[in-house]
C-alpha atoms as a PDB file:
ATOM      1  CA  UNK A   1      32.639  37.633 176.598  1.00  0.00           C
ATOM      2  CA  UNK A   2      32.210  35.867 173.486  1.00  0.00           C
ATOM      3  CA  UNK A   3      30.820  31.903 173.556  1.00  0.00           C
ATOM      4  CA  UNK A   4      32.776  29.066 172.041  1.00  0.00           C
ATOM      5  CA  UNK A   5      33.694  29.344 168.402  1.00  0.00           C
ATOM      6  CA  UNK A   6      32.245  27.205 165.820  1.00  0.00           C
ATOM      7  CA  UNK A   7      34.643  24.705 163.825  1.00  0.00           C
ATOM      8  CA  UNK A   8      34.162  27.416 160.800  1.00  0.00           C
ATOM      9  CA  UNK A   9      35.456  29.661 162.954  1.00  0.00           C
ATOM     10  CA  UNK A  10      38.633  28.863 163.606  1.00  0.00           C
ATOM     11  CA  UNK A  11      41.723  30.305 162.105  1.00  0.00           C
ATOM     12  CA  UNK A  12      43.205  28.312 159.131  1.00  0.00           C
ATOM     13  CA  UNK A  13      46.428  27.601 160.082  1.00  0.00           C
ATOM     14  CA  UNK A  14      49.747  28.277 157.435  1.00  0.00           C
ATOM     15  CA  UNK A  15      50.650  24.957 155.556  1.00  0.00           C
ATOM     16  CA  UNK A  16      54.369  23.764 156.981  1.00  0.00           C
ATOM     17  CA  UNK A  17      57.358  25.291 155.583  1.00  0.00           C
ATOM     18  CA  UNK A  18      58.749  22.328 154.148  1.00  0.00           C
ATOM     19  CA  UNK A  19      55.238  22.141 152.566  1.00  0.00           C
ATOM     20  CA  UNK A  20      55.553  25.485 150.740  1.00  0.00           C
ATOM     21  CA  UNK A  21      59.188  24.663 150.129  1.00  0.00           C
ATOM     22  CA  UNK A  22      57.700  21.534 148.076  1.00  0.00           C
ATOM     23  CA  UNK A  23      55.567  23.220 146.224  1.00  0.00           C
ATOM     24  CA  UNK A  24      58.007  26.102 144.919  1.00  0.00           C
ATOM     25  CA  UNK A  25      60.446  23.398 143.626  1.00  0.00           C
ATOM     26  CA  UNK A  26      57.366  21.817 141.906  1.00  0.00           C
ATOM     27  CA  UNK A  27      56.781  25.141 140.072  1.00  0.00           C
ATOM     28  CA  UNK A  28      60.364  25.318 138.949  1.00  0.00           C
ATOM     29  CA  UNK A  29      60.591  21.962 137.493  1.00  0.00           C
ATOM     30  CA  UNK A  30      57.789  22.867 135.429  1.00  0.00           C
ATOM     31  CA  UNK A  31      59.053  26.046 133.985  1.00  0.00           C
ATOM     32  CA  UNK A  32      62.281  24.309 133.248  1.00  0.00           C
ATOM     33  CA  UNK A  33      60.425  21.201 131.372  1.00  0.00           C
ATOM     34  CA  UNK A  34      58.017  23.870 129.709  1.00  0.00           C
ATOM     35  CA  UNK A  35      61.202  25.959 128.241  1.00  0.00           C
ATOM     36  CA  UNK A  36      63.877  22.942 127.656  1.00  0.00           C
ATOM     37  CA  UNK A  37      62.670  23.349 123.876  1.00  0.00           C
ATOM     38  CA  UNK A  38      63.071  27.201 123.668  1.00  0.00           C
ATOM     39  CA  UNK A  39      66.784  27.074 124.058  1.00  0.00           C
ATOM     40  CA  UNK A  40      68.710  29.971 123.124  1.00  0.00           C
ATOM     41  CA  UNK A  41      71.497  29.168 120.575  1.00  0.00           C
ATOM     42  CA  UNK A  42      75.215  29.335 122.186  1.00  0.00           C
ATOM     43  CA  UNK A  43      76.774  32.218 122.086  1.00  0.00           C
ATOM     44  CA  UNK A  44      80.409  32.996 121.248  1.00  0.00           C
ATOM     45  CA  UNK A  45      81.897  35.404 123.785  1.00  0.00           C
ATOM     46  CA  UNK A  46      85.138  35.854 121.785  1.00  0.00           C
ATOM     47  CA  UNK A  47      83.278  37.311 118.943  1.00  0.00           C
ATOM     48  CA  UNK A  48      83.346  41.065 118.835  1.00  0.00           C
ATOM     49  CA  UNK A  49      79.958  43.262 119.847  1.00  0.00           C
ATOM     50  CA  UNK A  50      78.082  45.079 117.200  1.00  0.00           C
ATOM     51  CA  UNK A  51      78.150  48.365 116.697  1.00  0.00           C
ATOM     52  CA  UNK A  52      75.397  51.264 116.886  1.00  0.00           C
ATOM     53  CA  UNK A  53      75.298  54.278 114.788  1.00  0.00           C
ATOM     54  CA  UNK A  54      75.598  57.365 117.814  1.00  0.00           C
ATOM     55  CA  UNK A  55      73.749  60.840 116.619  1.00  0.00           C
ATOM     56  CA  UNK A  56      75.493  63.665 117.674  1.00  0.00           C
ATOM     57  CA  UNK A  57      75.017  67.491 118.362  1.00  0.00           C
ATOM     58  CA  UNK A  58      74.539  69.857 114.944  1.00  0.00           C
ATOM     59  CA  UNK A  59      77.509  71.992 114.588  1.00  0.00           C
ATOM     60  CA  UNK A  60      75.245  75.094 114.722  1.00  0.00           C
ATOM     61  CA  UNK A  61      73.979  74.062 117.695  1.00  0.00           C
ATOM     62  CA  UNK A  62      77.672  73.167 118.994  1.00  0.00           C
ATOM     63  CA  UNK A  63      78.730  77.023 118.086  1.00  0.00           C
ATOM     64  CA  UNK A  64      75.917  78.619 119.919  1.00  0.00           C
ATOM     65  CA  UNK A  65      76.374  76.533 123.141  1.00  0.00           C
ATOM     66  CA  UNK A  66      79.931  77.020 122.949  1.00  0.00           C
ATOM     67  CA  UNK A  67      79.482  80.989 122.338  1.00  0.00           C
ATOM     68  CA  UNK A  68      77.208  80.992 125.435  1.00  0.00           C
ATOM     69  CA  UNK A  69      79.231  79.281 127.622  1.00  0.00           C
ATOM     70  CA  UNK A  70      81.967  82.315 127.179  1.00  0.00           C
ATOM     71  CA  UNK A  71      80.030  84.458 128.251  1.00  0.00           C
ATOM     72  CA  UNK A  72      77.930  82.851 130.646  1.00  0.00           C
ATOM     73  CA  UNK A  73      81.723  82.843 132.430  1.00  0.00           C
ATOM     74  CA  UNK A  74      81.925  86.656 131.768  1.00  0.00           C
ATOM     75  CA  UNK A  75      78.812  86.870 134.080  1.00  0.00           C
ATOM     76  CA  UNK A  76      76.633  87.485 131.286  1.00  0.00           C
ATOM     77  CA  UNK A  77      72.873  85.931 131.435  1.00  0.00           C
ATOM     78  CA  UNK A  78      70.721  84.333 128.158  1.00  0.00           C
ATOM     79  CA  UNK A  79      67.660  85.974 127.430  1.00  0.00           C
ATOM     80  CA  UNK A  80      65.164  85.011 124.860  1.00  0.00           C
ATOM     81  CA  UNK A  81      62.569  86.710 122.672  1.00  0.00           C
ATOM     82  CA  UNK A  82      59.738  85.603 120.108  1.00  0.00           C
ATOM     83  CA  UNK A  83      60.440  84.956 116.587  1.00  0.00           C
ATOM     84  CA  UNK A  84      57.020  86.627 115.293  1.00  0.00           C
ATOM     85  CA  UNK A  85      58.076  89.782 116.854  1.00  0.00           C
ATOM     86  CA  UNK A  86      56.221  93.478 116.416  1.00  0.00           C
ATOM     87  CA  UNK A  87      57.712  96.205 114.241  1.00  0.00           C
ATOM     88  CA  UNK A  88      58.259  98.451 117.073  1.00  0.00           C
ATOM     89  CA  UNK A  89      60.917  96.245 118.658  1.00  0.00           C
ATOM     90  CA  UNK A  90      62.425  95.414 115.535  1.00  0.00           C
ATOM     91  CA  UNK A  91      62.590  98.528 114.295  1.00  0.00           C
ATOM     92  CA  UNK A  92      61.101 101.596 115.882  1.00  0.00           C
ATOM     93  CA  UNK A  93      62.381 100.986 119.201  1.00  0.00           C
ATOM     94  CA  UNK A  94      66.043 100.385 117.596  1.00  0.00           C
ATOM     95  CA  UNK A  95      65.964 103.703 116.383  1.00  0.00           C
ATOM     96  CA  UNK A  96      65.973 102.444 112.554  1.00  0.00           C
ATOM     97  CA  UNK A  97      63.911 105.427 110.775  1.00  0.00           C
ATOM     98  CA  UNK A  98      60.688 104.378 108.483  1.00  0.00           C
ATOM     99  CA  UNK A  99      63.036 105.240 105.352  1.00  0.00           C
ATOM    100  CA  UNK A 100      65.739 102.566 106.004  1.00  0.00           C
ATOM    101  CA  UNK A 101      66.000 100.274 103.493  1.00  0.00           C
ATOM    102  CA  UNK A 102      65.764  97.296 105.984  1.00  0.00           C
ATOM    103  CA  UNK A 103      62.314  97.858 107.190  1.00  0.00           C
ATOM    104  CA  UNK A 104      61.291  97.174 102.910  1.00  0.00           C
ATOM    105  CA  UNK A 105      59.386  94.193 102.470  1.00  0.00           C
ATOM    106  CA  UNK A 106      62.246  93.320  99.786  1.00  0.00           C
ATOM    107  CA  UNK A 107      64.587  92.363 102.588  1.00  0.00           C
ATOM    108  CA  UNK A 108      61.769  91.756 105.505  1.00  0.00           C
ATOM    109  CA  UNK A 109      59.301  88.905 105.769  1.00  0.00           C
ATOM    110  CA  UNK A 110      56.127  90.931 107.191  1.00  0.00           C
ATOM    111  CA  UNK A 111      53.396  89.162 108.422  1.00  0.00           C
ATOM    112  CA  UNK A 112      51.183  92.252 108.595  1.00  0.00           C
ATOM    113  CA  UNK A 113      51.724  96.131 108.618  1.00  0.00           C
ATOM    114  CA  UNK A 114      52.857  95.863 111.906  1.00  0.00           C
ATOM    115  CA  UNK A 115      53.612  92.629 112.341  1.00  0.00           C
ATOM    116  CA  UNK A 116      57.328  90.433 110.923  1.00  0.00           C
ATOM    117  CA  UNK A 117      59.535  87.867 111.505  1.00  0.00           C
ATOM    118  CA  UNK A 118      62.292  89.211 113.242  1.00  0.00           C
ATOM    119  CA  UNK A 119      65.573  90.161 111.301  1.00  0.00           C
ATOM    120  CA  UNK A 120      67.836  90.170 114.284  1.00  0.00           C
ATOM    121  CA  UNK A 121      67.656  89.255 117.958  1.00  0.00           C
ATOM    122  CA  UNK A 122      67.978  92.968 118.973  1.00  0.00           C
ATOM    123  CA  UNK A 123      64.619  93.100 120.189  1.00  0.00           C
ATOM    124  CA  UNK A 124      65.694  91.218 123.030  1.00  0.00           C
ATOM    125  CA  UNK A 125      67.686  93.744 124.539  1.00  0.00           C
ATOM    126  CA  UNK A 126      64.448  96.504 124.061  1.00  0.00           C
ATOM    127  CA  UNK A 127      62.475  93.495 126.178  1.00  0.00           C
ATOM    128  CA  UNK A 128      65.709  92.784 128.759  1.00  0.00           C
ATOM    129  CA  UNK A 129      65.954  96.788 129.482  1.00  0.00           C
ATOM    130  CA  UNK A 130      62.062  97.093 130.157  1.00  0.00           C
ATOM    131  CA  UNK A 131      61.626  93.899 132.305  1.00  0.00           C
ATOM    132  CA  UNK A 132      65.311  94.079 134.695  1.00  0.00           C
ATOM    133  CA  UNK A 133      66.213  97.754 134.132  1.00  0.00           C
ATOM    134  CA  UNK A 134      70.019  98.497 134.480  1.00  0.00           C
ATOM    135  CA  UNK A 135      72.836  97.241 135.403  1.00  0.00           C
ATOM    136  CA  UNK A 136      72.329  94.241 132.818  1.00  0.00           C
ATOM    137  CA  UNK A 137      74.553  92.128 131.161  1.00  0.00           C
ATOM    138  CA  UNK A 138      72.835  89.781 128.837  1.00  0.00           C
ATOM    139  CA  UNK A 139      73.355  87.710 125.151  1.00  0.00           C
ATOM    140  CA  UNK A 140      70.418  86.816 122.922  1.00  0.00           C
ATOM    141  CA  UNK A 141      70.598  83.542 121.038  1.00  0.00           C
ATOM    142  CA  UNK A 142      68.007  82.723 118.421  1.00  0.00           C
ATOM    143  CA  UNK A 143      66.516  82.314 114.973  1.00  0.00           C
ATOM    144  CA  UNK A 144      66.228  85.499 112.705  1.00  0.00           C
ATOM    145  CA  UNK A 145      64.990  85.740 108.994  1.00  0.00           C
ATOM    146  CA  UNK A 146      65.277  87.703 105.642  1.00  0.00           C
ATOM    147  CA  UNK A 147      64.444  87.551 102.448  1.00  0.00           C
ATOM    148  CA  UNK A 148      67.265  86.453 101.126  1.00  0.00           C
ATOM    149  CA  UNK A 149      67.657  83.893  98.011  1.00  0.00           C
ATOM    150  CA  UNK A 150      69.769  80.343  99.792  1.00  0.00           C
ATOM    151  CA  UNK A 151      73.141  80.661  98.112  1.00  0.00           C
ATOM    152  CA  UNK A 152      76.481  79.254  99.567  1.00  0.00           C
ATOM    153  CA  UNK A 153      76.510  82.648 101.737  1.00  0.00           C
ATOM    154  CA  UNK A 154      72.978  83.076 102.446  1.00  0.00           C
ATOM    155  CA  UNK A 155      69.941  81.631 103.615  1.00  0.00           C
ATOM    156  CA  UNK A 156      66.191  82.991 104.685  1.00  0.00           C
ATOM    157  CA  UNK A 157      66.343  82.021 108.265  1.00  0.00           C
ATOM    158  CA  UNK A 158      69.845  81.572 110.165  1.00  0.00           C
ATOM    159  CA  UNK A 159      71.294  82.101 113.971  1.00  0.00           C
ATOM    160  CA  UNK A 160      72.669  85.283 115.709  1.00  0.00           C
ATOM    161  CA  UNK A 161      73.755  85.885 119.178  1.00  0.00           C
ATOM    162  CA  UNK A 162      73.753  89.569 120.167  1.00  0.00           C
ATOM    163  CA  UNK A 163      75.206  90.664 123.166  1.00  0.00           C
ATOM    164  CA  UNK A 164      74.323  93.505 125.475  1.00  0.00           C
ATOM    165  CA  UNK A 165      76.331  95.118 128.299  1.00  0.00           C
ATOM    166  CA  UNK A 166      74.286  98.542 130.020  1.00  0.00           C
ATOM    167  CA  UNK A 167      76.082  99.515 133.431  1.00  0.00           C
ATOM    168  CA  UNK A 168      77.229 102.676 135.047  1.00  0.00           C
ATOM    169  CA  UNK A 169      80.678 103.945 133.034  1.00  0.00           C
ATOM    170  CA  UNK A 170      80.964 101.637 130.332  1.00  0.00           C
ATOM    171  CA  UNK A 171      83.066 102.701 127.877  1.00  0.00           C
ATOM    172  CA  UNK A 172      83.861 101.138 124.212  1.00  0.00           C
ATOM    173  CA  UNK A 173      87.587 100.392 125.797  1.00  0.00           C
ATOM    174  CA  UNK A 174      85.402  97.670 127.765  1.00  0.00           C
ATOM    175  CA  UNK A 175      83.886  96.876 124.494  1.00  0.00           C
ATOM    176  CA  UNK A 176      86.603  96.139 122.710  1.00  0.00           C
ATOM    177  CA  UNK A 177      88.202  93.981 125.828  1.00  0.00           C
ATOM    178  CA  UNK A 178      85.618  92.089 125.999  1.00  0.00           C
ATOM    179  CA  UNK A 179      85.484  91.238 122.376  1.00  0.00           C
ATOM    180  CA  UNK A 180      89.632  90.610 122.357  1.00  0.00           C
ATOM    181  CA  UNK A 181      88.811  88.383 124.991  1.00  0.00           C
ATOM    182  CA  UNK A 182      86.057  86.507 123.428  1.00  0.00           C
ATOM    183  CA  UNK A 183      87.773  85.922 120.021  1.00  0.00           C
ATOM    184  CA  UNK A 184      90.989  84.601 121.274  1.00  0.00           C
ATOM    185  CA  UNK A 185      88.590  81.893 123.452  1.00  0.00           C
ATOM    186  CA  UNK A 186      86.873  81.136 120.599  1.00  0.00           C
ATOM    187  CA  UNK A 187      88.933  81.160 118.244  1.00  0.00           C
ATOM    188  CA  UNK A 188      92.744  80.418 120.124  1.00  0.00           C
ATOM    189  CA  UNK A 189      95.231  82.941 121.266  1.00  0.00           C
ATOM    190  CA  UNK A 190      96.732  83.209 118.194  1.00  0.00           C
ATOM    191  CA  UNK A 191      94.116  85.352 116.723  1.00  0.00           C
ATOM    192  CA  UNK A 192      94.567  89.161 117.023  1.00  0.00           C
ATOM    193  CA  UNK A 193      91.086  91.745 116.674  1.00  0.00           C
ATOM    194  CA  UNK A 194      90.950  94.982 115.025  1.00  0.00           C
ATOM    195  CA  UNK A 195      88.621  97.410 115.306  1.00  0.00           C
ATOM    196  CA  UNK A 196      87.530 100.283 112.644  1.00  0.00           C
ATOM    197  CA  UNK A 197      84.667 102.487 112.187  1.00  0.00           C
ATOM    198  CA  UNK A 198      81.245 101.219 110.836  1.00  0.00           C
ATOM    199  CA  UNK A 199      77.515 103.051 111.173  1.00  0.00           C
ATOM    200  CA  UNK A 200      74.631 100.866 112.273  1.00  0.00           C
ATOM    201  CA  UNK A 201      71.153 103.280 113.616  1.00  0.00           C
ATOM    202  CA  UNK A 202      71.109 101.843 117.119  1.00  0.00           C
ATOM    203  CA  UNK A 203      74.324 102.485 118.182  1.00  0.00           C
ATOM    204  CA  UNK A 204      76.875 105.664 117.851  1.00  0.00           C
ATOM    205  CA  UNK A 205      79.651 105.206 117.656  1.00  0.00           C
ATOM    206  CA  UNK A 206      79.657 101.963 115.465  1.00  0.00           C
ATOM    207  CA  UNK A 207      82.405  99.376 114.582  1.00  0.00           C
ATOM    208  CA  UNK A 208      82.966  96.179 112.942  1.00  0.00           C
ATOM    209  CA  UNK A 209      85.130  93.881 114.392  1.00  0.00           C
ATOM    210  CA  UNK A 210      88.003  91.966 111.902  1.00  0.00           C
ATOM    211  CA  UNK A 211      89.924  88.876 112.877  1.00  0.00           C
ATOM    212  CA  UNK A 212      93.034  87.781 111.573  1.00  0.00           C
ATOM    213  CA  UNK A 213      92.067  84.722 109.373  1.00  0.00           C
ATOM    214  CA  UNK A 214      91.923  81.426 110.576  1.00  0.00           C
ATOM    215  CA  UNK A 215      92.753  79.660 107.371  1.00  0.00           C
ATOM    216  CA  UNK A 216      95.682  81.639 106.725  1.00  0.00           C
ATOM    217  CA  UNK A 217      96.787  82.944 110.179  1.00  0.00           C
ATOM    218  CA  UNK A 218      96.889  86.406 108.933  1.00  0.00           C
ATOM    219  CA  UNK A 219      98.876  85.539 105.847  1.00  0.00           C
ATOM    220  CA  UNK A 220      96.432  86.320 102.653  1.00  0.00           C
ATOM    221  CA  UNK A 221      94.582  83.114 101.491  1.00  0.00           C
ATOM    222  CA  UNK A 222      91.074  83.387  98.917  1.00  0.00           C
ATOM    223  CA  UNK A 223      89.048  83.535 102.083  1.00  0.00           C
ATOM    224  CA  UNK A 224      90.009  86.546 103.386  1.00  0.00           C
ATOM    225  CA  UNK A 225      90.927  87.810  99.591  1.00  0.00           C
ATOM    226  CA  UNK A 226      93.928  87.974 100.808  1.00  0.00           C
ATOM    227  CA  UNK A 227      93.954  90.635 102.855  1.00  0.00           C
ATOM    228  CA  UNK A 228      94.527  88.530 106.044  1.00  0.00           C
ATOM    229  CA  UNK A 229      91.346  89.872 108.042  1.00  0.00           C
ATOM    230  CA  UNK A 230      88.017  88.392 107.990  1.00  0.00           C
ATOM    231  CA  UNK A 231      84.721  89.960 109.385  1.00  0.00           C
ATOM    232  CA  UNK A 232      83.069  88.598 111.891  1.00  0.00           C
ATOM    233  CA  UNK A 233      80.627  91.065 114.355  1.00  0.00           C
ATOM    234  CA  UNK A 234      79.714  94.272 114.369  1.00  0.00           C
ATOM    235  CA  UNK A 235      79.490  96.253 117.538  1.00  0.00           C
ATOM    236  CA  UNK A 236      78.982  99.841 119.330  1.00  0.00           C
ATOM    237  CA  UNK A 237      78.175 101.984 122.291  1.00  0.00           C
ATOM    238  CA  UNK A 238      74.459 101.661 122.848  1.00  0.00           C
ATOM    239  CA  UNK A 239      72.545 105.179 121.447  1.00  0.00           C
ATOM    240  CA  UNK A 240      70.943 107.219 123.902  1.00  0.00           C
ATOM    241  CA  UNK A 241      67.360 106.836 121.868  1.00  0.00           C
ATOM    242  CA  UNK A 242      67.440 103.248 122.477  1.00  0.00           C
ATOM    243  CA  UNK A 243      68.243 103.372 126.007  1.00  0.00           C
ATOM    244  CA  UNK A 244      65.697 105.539 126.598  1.00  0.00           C
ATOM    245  CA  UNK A 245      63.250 103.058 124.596  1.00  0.00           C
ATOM    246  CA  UNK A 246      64.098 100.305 127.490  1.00  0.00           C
ATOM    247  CA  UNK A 247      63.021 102.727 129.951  1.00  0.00           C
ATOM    248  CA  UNK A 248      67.043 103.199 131.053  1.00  0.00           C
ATOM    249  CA  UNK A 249      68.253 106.732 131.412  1.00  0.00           C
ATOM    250  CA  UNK A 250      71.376 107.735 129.546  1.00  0.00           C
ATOM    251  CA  UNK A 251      72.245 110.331 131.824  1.00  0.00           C
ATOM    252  CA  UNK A 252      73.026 107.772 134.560  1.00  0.00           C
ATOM    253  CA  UNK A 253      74.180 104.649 132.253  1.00  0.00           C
ATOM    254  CA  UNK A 254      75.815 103.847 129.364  1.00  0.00           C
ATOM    255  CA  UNK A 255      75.694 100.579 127.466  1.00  0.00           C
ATOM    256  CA  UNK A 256      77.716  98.776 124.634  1.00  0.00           C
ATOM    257  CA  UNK A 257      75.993  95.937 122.122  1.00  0.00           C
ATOM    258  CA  UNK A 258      77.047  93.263 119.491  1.00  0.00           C
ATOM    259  CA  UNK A 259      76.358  90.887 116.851  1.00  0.00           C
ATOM    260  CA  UNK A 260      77.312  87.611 115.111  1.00  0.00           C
ATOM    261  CA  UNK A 261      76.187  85.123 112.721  1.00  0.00           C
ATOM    262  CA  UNK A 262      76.539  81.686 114.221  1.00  0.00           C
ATOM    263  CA  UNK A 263      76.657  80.612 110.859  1.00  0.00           C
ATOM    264  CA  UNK A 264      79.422  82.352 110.042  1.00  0.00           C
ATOM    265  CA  UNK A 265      81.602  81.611 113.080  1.00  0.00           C
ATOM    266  CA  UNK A 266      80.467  77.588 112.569  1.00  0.00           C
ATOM    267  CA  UNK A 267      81.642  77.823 109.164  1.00  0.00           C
ATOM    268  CA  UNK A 268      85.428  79.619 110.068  1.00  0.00           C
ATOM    269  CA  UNK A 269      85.426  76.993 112.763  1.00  0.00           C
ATOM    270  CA  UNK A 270      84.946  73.923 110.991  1.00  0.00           C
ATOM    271  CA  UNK A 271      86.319  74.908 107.705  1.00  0.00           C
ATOM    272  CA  UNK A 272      82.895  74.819 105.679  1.00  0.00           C
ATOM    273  CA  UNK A 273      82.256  76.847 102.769  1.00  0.00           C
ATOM    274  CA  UNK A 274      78.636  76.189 102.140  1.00  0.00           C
ATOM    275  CA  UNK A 275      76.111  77.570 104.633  1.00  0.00           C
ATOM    276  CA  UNK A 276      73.195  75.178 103.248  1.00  0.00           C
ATOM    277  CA  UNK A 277      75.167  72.155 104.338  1.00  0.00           C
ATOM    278  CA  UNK A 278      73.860  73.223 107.583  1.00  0.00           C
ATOM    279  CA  UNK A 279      70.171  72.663 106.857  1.00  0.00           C
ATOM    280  CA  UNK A 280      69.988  69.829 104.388  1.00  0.00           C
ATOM    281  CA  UNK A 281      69.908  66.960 106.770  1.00  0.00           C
ATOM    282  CA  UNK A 282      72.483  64.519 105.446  1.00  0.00           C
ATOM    283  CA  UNK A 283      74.004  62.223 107.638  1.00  0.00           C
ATOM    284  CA  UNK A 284      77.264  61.934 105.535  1.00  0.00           C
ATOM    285  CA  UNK A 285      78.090  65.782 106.665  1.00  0.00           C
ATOM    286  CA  UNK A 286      76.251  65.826 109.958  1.00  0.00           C
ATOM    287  CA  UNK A 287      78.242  62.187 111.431  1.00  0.00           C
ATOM    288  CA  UNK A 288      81.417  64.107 111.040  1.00  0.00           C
ATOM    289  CA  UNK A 289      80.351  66.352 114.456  1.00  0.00           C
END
C-alpha cells in the first residue's frame, strides 16, 4: 500500500469552466483591439468579378486524343515506343531494303550507323507483335522526325498515329470498314472514303486513303486543287516478312496497318494552312482552342 501523499503530490485540479470561459473572451478582445487598425476597405458586391486568362489544350494534342478515343471504342489499345529508336525497327524489320531512299541520311536524322530518330511510329507494331503476340489490335501515337526544311507543309519533327490490326482472317474489306468508319467519326457523316492503289515496303497490297474535302464538300476548292479529294492515310494488308519479324506466323494470321499525320488531320479540322503555327507558341493562335 502506498503511505500518505505529500502536498506536492497531489493532482492539480482543472481551473473552473467559467474560469477558462473568461480567459478565452480575454484573448478575443485583444485580437480585435490589436486588428481594429488593419481594416479591410469595403467592398462593393454589385461590382462585377475579375476575370482570369484560362490555358487550354493544344489543338495537336486535341486531334490525337480525339483520334484515340475512336479507336479506343473500336477495342483497339495505345502502345508506345522510344523516339531514339534502332535501325532495325525502323527499317530492317519493316522490310524497307538498304537501297531505299528513306534510310539516306538526306531524309533521316541518324544518330549513329545504327542508331536514328525514328521517322514513323511503325516500330511500335515490330515491339507490340514481339511482346503480346497475335490477336492484337493496337494504335501508336507519338513524335517522329525527318530532315525536312519547316515550310507551311513541313516540319523536322511532327505527330503520327499508326494503327495495327493482326487477327485470324482479316481481310483489307475489314480495312477499309474500319477506315470508312473512322473518317466519317472524325470527320462527320458527310464525308465519303475512297480507296486506290499505292506501294509502301511493309505492306502488299498498299493503298492510300482519299476523303472528299472538307472545305469544299467534294465540290473542287484550291485545297484539294480542285479535284474534290484530299489525302489523308495510307494503309495495307500487313506483309508476310514483317509478320514474321514480330515473331507472328503468316500462315495462321493475317494483319492490316495504317498511317496519319496528326498534323495534317488538325489542320483539315480547324481550317489552318500553316503547320508551324502549331509550334511557335503564340497565345493569339493557341487561346482560340
Amino acid at each position: 500500500m502506498h503511505g500518505p501523499l505529500d502536498d506536492g503530490d497531489h493532482p492539480v485540479t482543472p481551473p473552473p469552466v467559467n474560469v477558462s470561459g473568461q480567459m478565452l473572451k480575454a484573448a478575443l478582445s485583444t485580437q480585435r483591439f490589436a486588428s481594429a487598425g488593419n481594416e479591410f476597405a469595403p467592398t462593393d458586391l454589385t461590382l462585377p468579378g475579375y476575370s482570369r486568362p484560362l490555358g487550354s489544350i493544344h489543338p495537336i494534342t486535341q486531334v490525337m486524343r480525339e483520334i484515340e478515343d475512336i479507336f479506343l471504342g473500336l477495342g483497339f489499345r495505345i502502345e508506345t515506343g522510344p523516339e531514339v529508336e534502332s535501325v532495325y525497327y525502323n527499317f530492317d524489320a519493316l522490310n524497307i531494303p538498304e537501297s531505299h531512299p528513306s534510310r539516306d541520311d538526306v531524309d533521316t536524322l541518324y544518330v549513329d550507323e545504327r542508331t536514328l530518330l525514328r521517322t514513323h511510329t511503325s516500330p511500335v507494331q515490330i515491339r507490340s507483335m514481339e511482346n503480346y503476340g497475335a490477336p492484337l489490335y493496337i494504335v501508336a501515337p507519338g513524335k517522329v522526325y525527318r530532315h525536312d526544311n519547316p515550310d507551311a507543309s513541313h516540319s523536322p519533327m511532327f505527330h503520327q498515329i499508326e494503327g495495327l490490326a493482326v487477327d485470324r482472317d482479316i481481310t483489307f474489306a475489314d480495312l477499309k470498314g474500319t477506315l470508312d468508319f473512322f473518317a466519317r467519326k472524325f470527320f462527320g457523316e458527310r464525308i465519303r472514303t475512297r480507296f486506290s492503289p499505292s506501294y509502301f515496303p511493309f505492306t502488299e497490297p498498299s493503298g492510300q486513303v482519299d476523303i472528299s474535302c472538307v472545305i469544299c464538300d467534294g465540290q473542287g476548292c484550291r485545297t484539294c486543287k480542285e479535284s474534290g479529294w484530299v489525302e489523308v492515310m495510307g494503309c495495307g494488308m500487313v506483309h508476310p516478312d514483317v509478320l514474321r519479324h514480330g515473331g507472328i506466323d503468316p500462315e495462321q494470321f493475317t494483319g492490316w496497318a495504317f498511317g496519319l499525320g496528326v498534323e495534317r488531320f488538325a489542320m483539315m479540322k480547324f481550317g489552318i494552312n500553316d503547320i508551324q503555327l502549331f509550334y511557335q507558341s503564340d497565345v493569339r493562335f493557341l487561346e482560340q482552342f
